[in-house]
N, C-alpha and C. Protein backbone atom coordinates (compact mmCIF):
# COMPACT_ATOMS: atom_id res chain seq x y z
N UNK A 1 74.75 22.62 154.24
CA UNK A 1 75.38 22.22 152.98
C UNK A 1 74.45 21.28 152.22
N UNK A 2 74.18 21.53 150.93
CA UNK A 2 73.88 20.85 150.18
C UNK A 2 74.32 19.18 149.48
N UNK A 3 73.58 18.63 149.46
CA UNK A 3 74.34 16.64 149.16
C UNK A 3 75.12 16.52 148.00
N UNK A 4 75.29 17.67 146.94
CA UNK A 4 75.68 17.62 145.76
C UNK A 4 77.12 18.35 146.19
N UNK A 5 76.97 19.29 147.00
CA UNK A 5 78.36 19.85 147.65
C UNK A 5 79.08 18.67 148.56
N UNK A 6 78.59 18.20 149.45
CA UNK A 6 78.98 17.30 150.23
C UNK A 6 80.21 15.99 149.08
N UNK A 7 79.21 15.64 148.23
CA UNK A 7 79.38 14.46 147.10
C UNK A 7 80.97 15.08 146.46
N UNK A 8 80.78 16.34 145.71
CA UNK A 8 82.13 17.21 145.67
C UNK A 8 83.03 16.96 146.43
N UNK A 9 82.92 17.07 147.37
CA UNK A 9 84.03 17.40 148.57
C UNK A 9 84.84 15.98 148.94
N UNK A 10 83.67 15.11 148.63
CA UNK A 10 83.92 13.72 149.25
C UNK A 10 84.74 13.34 148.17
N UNK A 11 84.24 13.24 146.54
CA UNK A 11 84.92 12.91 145.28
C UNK A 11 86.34 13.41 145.53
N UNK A 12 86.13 14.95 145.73
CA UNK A 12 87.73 16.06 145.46
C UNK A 12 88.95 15.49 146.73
N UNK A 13 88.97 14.94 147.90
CA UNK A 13 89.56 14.81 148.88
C UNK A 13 90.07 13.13 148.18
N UNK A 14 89.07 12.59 148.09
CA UNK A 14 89.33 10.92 147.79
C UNK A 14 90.40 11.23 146.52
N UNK A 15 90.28 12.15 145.76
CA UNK A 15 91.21 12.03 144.36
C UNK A 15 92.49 12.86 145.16
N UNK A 16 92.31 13.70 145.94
CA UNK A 16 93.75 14.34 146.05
C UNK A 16 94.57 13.16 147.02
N UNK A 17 93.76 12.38 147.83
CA UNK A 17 94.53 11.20 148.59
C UNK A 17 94.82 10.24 147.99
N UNK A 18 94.75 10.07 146.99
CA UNK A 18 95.04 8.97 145.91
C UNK A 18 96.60 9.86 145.34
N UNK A 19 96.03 10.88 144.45
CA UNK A 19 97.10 11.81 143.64
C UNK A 19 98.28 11.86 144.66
N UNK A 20 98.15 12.04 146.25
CA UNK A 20 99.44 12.30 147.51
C UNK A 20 100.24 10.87 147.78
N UNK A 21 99.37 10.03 147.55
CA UNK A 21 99.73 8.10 147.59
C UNK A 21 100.72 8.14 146.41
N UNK A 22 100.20 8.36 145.21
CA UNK A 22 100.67 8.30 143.92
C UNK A 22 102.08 8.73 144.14
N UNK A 23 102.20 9.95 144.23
CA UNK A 23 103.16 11.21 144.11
C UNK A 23 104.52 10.31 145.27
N UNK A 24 104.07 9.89 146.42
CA UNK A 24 105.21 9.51 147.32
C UNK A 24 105.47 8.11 146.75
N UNK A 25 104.60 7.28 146.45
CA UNK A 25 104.90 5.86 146.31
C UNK A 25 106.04 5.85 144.78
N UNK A 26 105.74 7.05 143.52
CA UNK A 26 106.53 7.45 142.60
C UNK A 26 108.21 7.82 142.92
N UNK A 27 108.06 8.66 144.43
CA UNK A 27 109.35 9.37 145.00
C UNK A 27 110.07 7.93 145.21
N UNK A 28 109.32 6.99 146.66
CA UNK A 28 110.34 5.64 146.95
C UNK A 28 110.97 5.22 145.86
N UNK A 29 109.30 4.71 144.39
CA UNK A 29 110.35 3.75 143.49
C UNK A 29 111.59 4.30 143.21
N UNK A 30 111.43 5.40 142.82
CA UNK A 30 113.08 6.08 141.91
C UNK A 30 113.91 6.02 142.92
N UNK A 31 113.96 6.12 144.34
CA UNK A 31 114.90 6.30 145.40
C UNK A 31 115.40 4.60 145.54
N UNK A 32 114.56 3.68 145.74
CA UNK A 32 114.99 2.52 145.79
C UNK A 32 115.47 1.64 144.43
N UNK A 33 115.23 2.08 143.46
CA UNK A 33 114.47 1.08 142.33
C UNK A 33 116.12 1.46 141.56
N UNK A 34 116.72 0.01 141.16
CA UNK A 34 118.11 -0.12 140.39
C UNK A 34 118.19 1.04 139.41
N UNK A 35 119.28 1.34 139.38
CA UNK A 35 120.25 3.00 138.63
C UNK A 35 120.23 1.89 137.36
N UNK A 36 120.20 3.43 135.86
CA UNK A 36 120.47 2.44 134.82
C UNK A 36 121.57 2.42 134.36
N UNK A 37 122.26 1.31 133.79
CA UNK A 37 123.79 0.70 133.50
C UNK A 37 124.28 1.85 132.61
N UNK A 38 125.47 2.54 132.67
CA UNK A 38 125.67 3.66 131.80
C UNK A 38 126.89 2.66 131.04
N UNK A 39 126.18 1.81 129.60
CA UNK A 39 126.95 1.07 129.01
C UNK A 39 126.91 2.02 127.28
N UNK A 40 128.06 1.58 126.62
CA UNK A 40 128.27 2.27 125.35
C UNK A 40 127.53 1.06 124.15
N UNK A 41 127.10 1.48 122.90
CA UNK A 41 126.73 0.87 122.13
C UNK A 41 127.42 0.57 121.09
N UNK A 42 127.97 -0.72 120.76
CA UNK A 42 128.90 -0.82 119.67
C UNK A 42 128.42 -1.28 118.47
N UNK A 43 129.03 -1.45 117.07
CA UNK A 43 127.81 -1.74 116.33
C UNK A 43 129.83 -2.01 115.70
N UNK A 44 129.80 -3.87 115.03
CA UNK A 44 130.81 -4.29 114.42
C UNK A 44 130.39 -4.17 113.01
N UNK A 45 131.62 -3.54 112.33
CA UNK A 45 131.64 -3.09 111.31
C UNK A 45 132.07 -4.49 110.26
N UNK A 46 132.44 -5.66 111.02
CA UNK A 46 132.58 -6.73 109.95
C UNK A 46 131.32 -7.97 109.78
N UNK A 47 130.74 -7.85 110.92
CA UNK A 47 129.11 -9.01 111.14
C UNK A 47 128.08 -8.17 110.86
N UNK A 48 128.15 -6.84 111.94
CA UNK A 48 126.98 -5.62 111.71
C UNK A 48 126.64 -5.88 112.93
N UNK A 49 126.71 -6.74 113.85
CA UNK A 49 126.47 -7.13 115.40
C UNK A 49 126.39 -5.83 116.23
N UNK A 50 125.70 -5.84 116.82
CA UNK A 50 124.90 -4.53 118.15
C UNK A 50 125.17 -4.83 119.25
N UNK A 51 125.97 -4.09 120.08
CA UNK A 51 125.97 -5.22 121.04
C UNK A 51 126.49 -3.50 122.21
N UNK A 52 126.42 -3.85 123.91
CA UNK A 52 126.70 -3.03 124.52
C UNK A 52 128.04 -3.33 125.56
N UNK A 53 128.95 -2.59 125.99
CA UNK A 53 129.62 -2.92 126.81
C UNK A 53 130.31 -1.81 127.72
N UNK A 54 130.84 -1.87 128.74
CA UNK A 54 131.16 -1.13 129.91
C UNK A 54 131.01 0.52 129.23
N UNK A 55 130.98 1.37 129.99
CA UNK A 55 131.43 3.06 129.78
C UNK A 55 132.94 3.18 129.64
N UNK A 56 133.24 2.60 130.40
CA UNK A 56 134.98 3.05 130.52
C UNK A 56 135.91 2.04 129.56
N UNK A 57 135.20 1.50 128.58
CA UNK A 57 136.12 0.50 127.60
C UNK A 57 135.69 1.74 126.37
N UNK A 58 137.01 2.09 125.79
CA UNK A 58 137.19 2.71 124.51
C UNK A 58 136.74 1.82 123.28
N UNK A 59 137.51 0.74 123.23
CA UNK A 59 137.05 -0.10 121.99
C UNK A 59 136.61 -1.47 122.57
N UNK A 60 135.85 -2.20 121.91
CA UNK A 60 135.08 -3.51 122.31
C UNK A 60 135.47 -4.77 121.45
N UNK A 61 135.69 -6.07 121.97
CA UNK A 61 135.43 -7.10 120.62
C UNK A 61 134.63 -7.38 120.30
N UNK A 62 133.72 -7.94 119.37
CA UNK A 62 132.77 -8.42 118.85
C UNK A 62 132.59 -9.63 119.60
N UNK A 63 131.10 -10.21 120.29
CA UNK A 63 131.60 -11.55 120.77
C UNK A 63 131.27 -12.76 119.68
N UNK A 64 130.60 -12.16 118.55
CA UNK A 64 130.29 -12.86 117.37
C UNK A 64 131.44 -12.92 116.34
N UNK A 65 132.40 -12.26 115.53
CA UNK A 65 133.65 -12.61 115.28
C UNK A 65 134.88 -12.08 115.54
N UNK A 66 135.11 -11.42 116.65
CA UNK A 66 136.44 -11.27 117.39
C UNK A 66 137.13 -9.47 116.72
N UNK A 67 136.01 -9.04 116.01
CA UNK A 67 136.67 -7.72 115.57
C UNK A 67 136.51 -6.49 116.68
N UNK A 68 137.43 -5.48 116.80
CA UNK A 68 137.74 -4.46 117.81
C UNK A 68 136.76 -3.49 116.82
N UNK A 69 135.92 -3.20 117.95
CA UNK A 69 134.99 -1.76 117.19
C UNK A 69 134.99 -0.55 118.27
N UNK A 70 134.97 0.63 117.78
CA UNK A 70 134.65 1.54 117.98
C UNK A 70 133.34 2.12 118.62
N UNK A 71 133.08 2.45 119.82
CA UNK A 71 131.39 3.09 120.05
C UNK A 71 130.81 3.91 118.94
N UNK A 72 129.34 3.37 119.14
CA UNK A 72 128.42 3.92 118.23
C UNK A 72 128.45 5.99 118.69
N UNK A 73 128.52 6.83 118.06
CA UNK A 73 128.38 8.22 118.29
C UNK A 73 126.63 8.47 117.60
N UNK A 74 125.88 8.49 118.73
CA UNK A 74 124.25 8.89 118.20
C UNK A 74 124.26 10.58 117.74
């Protein structure tokens, strides 16, 4: 074998053991790594305030002036 083949082989193995590191260490994070909050977005129709709160609450108060709003529909 030639040193330029050798050099190949050595480069191509070192990148696919990196790319196999990558690929599993990617699998753990998502398996371990905190779920995201499935919260609704409200937007008060009397301040204009943005604000998020539980999934399972239909309407929200404002915590800036006390008005009941409706979820945002994107």
């Amino acid at each position: 074998m030639s040193i330029p083949t050798l050099i190949t082989i050595y480069v191509a193995l070192a990148l696919g053991a990196l790319g196999v590191v990558g690929f599993f260490s990617e699998l753990r994070r998502r398996r371990f790594g905190p779920a995201h909050a499935e919260d609704r977005v409200f937007r008060c129709v009397k301040c204009g305030l943005v604000y998020t709160d539980d999934a399972d609450v239909d309407r929200s108060r404002c915590s800036q002036c006390g008005k009941m709003n409706e979820p945002m529909v994107f």
